[in-house]
PDB file of N, CA and C in Angstrom:
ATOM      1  N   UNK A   1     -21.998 -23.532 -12.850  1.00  0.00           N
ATOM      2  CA  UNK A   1     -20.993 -22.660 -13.426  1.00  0.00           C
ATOM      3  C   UNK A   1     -19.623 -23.251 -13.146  1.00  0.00           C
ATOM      4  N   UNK A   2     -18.585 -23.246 -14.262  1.00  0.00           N
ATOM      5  CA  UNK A   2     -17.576 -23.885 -14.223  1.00  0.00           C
ATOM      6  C   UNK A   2     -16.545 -22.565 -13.527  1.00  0.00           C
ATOM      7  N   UNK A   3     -15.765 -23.261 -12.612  1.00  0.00           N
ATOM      8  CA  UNK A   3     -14.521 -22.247 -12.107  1.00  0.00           C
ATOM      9  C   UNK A   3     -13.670 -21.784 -12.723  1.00  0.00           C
ATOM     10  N   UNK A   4     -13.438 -20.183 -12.683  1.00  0.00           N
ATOM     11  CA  UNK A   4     -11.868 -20.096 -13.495  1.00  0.00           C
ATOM     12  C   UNK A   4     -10.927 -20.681 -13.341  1.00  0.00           C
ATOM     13  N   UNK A   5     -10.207 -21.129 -14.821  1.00  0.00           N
ATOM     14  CA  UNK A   5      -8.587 -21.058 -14.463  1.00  0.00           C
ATOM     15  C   UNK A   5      -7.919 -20.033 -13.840  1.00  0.00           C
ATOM     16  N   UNK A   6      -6.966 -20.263 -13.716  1.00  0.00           N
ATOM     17  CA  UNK A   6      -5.678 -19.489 -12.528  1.00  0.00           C
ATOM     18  C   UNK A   6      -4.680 -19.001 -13.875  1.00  0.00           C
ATOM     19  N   UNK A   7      -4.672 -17.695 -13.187  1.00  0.00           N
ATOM     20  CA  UNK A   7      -3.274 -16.897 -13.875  1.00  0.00           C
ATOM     21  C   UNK A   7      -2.038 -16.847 -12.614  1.00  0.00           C
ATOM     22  N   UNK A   8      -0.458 -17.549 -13.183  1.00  0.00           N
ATOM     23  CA  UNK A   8       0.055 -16.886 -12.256  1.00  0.00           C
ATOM     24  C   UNK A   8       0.619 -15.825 -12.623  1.00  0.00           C
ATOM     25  N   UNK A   9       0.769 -14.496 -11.736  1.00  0.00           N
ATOM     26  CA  UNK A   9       1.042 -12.917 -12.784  1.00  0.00           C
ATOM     27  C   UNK A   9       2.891 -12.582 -11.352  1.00  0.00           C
ATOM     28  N   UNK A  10       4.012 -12.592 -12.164  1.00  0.00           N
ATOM     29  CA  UNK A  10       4.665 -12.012 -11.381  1.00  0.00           C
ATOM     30  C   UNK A  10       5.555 -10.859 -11.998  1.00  0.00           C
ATOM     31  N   UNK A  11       5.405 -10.416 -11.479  1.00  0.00           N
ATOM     32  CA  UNK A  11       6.419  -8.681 -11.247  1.00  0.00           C
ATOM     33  C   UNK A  11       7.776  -8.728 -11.615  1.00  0.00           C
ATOM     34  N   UNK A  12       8.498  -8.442 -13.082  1.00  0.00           N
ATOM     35  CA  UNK A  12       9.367  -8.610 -13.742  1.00  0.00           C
ATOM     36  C   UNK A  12      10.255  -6.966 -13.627  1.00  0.00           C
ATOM     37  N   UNK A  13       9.411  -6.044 -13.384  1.00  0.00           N
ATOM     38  CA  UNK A  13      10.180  -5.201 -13.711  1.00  0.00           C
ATOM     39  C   UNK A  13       9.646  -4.222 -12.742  1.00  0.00           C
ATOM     40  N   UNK A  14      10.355  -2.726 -12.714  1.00  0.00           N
ATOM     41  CA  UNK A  14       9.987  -2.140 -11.391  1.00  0.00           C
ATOM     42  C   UNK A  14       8.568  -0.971 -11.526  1.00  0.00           C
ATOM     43  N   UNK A  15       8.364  -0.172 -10.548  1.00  0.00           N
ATOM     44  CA  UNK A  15       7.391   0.173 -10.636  1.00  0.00           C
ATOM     45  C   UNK A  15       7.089   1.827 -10.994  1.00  0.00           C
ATOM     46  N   UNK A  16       9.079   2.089 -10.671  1.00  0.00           N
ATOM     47  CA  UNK A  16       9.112   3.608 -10.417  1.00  0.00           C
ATOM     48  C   UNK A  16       9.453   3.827 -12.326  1.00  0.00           C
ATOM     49  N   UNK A  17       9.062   5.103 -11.897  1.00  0.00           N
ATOM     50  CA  UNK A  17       8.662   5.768 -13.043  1.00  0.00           C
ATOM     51  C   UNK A  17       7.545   5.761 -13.937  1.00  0.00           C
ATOM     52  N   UNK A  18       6.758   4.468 -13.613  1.00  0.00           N
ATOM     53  CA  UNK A  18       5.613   4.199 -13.657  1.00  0.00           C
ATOM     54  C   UNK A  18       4.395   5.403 -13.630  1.00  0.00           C
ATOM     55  N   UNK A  19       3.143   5.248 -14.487  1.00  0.00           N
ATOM     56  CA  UNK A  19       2.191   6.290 -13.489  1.00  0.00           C
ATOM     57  C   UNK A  19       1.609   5.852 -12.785  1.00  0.00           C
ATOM     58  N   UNK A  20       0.939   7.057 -12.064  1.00  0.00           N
ATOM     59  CA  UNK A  20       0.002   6.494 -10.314  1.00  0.00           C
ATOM     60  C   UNK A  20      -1.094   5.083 -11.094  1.00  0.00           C
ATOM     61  N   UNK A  21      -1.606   5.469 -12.397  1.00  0.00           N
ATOM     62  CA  UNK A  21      -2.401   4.226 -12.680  1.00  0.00           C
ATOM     63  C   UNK A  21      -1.777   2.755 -12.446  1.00  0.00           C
ATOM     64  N   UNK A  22      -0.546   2.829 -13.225  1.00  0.00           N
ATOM     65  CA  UNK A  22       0.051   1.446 -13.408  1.00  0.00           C
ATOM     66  C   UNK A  22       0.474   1.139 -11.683  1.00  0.00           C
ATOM     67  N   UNK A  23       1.074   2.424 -10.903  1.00  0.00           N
ATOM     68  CA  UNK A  23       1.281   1.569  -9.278  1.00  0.00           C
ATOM     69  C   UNK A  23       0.371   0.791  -8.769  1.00  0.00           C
ATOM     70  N   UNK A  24      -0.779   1.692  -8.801  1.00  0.00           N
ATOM     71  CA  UNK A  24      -2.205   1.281  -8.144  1.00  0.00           C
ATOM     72  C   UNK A  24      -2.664  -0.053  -8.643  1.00  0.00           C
ATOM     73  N   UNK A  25      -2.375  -0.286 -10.077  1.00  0.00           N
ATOM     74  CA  UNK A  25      -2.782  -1.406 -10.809  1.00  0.00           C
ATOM     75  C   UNK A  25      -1.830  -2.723 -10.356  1.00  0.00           C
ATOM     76  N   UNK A  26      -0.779  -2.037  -9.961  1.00  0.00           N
ATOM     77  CA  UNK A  26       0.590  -3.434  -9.195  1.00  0.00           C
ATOM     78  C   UNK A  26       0.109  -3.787  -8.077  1.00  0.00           C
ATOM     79  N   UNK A  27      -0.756  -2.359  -7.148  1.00  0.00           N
ATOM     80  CA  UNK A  27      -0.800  -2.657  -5.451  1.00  0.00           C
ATOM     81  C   UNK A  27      -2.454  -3.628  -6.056  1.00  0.00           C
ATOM     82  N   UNK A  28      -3.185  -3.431  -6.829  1.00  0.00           N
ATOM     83  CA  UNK A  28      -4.923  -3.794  -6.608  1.00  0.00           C
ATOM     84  C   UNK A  28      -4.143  -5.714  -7.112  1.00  0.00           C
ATOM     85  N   UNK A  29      -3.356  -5.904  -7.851  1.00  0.00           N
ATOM     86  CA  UNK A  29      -3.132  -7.629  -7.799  1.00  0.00           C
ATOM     87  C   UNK A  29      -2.390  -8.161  -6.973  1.00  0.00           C
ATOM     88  N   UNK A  30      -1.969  -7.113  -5.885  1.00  0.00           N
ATOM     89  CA  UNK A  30      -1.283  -7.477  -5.042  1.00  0.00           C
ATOM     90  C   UNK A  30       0.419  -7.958  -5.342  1.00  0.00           C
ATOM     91  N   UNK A  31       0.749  -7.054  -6.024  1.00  0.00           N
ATOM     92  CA  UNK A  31       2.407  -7.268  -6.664  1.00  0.00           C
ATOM     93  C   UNK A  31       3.252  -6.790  -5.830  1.00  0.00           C
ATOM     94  N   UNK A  32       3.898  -6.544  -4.807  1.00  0.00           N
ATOM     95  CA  UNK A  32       4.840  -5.107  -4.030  1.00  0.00           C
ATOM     96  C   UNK A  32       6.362  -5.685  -4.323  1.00  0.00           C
ATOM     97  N   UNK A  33       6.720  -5.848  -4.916  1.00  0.00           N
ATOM     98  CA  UNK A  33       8.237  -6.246  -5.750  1.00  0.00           C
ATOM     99  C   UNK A  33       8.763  -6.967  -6.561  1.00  0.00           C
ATOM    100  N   UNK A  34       9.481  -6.724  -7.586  1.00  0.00           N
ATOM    101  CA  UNK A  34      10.291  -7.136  -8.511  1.00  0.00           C
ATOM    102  C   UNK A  34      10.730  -9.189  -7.971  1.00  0.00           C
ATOM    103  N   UNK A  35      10.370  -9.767  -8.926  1.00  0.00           N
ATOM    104  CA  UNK A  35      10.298 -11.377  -8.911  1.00  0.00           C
ATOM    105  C   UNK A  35       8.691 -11.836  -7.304  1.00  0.00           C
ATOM    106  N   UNK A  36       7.989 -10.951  -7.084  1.00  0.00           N
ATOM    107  CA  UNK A  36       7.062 -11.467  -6.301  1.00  0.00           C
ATOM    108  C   UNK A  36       5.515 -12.025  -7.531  1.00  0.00           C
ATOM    109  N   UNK A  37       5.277 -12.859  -7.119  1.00  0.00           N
ATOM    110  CA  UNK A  37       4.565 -13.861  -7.498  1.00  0.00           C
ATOM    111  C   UNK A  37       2.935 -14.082  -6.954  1.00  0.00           C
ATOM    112  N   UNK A  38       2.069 -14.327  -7.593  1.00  0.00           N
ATOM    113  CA  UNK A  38       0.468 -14.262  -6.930  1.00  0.00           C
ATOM    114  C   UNK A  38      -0.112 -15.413  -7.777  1.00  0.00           C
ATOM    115  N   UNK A  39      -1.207 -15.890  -7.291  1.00  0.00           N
ATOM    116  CA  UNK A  39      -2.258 -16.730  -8.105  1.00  0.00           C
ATOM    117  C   UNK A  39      -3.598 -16.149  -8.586  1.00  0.00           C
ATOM    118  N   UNK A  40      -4.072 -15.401  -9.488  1.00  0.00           N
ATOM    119  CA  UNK A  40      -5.345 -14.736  -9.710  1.00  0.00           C
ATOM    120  C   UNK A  40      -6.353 -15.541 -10.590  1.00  0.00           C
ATOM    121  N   UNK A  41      -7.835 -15.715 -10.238  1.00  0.00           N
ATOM    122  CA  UNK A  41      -8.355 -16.125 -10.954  1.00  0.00           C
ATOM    123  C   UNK A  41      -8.795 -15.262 -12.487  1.00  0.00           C
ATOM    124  N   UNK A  42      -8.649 -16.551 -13.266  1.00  0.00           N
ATOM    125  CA  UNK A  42      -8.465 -15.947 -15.074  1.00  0.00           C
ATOM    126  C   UNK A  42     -10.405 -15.224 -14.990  1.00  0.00           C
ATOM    127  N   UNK A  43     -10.305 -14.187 -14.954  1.00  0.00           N
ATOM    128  CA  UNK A  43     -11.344 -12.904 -15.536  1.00  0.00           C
ATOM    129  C   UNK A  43     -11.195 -12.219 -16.074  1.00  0.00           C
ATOM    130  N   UNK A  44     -11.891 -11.465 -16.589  1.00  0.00           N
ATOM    131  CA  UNK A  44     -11.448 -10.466 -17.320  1.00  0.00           C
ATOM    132  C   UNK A  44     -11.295  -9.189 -16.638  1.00  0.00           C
ATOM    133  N   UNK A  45     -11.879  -9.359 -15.273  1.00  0.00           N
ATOM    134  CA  UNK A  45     -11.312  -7.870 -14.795  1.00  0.00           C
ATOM    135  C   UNK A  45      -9.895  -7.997 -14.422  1.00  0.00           C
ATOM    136  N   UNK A  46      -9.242  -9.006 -14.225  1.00  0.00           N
ATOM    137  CA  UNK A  46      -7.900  -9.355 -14.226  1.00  0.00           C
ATOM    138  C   UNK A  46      -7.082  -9.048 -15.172  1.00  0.00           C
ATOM    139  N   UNK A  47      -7.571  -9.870 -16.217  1.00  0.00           N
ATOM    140  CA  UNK A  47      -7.205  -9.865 -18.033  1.00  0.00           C
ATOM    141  C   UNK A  47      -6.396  -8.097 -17.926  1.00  0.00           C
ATOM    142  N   UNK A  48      -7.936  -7.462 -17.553  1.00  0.00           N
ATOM    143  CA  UNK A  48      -7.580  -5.882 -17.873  1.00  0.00           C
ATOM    144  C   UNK A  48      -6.213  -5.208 -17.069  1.00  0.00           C
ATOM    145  N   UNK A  49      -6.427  -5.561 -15.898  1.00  0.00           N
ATOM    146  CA  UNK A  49      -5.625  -4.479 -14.951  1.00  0.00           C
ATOM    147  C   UNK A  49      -4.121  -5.425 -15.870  1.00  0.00           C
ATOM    148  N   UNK A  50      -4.270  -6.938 -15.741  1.00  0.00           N
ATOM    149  CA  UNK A  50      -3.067  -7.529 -16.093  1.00  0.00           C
ATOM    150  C   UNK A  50      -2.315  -6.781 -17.705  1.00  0.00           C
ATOM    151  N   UNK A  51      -3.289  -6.270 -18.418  1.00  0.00           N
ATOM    152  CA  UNK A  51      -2.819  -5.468 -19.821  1.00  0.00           C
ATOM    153  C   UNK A  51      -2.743  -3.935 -19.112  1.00  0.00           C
ATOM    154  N   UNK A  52      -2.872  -3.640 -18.637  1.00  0.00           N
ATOM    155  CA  UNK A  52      -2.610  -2.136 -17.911  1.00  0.00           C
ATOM    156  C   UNK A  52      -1.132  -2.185 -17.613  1.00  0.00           C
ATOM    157  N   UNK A  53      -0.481  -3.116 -16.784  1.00  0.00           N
ATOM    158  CA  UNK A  53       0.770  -3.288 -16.685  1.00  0.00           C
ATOM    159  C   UNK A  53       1.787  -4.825 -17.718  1.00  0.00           C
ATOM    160  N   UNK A  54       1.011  -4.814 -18.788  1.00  0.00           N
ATOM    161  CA  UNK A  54       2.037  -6.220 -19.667  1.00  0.00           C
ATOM    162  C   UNK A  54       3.009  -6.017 -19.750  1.00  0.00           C
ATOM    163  N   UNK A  55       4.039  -4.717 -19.618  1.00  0.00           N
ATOM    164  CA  UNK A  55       5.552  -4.375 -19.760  1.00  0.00           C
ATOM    165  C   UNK A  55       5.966  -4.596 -18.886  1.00  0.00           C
ATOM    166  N   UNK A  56       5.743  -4.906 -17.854  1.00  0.00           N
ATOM    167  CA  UNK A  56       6.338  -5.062 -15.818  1.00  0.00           C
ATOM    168  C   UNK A  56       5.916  -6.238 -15.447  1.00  0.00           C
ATOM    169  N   UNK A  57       5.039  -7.162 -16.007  1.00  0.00           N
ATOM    170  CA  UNK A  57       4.992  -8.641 -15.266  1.00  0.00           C
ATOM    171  C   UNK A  57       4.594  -9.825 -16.390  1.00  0.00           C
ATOM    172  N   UNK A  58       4.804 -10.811 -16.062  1.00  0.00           N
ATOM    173  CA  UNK A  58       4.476 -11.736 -16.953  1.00  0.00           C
ATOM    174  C   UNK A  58       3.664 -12.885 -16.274  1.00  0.00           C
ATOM    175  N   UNK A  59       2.981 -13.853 -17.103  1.00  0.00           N
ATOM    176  CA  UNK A  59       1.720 -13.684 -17.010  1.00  0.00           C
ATOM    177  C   UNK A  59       1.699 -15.708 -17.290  1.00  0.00           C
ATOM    178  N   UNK A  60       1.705 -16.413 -16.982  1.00  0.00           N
ATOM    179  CA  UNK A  60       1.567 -17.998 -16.660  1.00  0.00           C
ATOM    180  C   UNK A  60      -0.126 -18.586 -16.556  1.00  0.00           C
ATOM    181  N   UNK A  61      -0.702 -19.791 -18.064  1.00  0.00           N
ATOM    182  CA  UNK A  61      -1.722 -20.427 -17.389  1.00  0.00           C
ATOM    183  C   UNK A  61      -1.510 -21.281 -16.581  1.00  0.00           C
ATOM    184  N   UNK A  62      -2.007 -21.685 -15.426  1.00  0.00           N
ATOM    185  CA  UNK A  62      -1.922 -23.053 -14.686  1.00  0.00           C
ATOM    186  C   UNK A  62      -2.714 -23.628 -15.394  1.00  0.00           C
ATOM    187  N   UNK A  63      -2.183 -24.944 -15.003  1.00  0.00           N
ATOM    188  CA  UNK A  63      -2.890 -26.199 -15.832  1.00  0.00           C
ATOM    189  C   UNK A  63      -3.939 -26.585 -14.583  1.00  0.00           C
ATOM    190  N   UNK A  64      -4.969 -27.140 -14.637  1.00  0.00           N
ATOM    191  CA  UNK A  64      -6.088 -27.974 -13.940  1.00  0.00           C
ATOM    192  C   UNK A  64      -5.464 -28.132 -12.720  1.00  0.00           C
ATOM    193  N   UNK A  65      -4.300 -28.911 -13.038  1.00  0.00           N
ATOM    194  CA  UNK A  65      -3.498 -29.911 -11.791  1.00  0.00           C
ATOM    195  C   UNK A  65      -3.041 -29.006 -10.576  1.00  0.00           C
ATOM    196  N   UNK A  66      -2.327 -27.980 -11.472  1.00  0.00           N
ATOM    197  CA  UNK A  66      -1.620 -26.794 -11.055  1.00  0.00           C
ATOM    198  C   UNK A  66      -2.484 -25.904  -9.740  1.00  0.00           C
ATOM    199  N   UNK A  67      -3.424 -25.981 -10.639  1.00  0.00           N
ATOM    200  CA  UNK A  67      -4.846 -24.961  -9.721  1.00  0.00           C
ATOM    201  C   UNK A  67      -5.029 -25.287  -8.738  1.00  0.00           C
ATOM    202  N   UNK A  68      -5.479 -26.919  -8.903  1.00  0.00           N
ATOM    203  CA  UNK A  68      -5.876 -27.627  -7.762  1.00  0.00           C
ATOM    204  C   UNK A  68      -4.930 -27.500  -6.846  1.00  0.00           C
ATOM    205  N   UNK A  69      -3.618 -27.798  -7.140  1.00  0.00           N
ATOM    206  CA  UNK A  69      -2.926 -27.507  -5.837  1.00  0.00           C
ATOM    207  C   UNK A  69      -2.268 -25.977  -5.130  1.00  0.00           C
ATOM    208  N   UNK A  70      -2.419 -25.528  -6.026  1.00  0.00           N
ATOM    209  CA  UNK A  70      -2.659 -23.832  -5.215  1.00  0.00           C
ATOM    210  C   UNK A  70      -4.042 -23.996  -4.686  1.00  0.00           C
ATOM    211  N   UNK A  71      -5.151 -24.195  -5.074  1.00  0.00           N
ATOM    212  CA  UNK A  71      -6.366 -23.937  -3.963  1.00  0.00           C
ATOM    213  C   UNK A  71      -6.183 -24.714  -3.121  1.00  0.00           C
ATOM    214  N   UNK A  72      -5.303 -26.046  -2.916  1.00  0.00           N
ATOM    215  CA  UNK A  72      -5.335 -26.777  -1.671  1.00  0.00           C
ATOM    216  C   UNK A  72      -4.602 -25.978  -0.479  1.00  0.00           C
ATOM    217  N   UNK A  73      -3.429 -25.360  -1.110  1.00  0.00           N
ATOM    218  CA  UNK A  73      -2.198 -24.617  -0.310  1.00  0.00           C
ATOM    219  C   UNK A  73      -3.158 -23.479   0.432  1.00  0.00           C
ATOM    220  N   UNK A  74      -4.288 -22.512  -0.433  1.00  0.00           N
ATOM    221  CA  UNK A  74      -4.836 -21.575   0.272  1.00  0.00           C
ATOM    222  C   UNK A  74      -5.711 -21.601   1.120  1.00  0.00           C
ATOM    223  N   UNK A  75      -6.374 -23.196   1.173  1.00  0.00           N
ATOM    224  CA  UNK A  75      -7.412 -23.234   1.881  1.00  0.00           C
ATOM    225  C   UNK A  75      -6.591 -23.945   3.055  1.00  0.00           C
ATOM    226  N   UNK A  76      -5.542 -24.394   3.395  1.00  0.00           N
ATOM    227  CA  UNK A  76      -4.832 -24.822   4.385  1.00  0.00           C
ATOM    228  C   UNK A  76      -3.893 -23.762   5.373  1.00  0.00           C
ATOM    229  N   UNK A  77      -3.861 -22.451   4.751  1.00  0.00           N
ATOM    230  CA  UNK A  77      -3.477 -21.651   5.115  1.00  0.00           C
ATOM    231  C   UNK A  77      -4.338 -21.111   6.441  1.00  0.00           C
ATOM    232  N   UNK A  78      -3.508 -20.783   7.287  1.00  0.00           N
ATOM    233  CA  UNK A  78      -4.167 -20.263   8.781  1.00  0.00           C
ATOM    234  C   UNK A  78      -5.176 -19.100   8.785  1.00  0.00           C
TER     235      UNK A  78
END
């Protein structure tokens, strides 16, 4: 089985006024502020929560190269 690509998803806009769905949907990708940044692998349970909030973050493919070196950074991490 081939590995997903990488989405990078970051947090463009805020959260208040939001409903409890869309917060919960910021806290489950791990978003907690405006310009914060994550690496998620491309699924579709991602895909989804990531269209639950498309008005508040925007949404980056990594390229191959890209991936590779975010998984190097995480697996070097303490």
């Amino acid at each position: 089985m081939s590995d997903p690509g990488k989405l990078k998803v970051r947090q463009v806009r805020s959260r208040i006024g939001g409903s409890a769905r869309q917060r919960d949907t910021l806290r489950s990708l791990g978003l907690r502020r405006i310009g914060h940044e994550v690496v998620k692998d491309d699924r579709p349970e991602i895909r989804g929560m990531i269209q639950t909030v498309s008005h508040l973050v925007t949404v980056e493919e990594l390229s191959a190269a890209e991936a590779a070196n975010v998984t190097a950074q995480e697996a070097s991490k303490p």
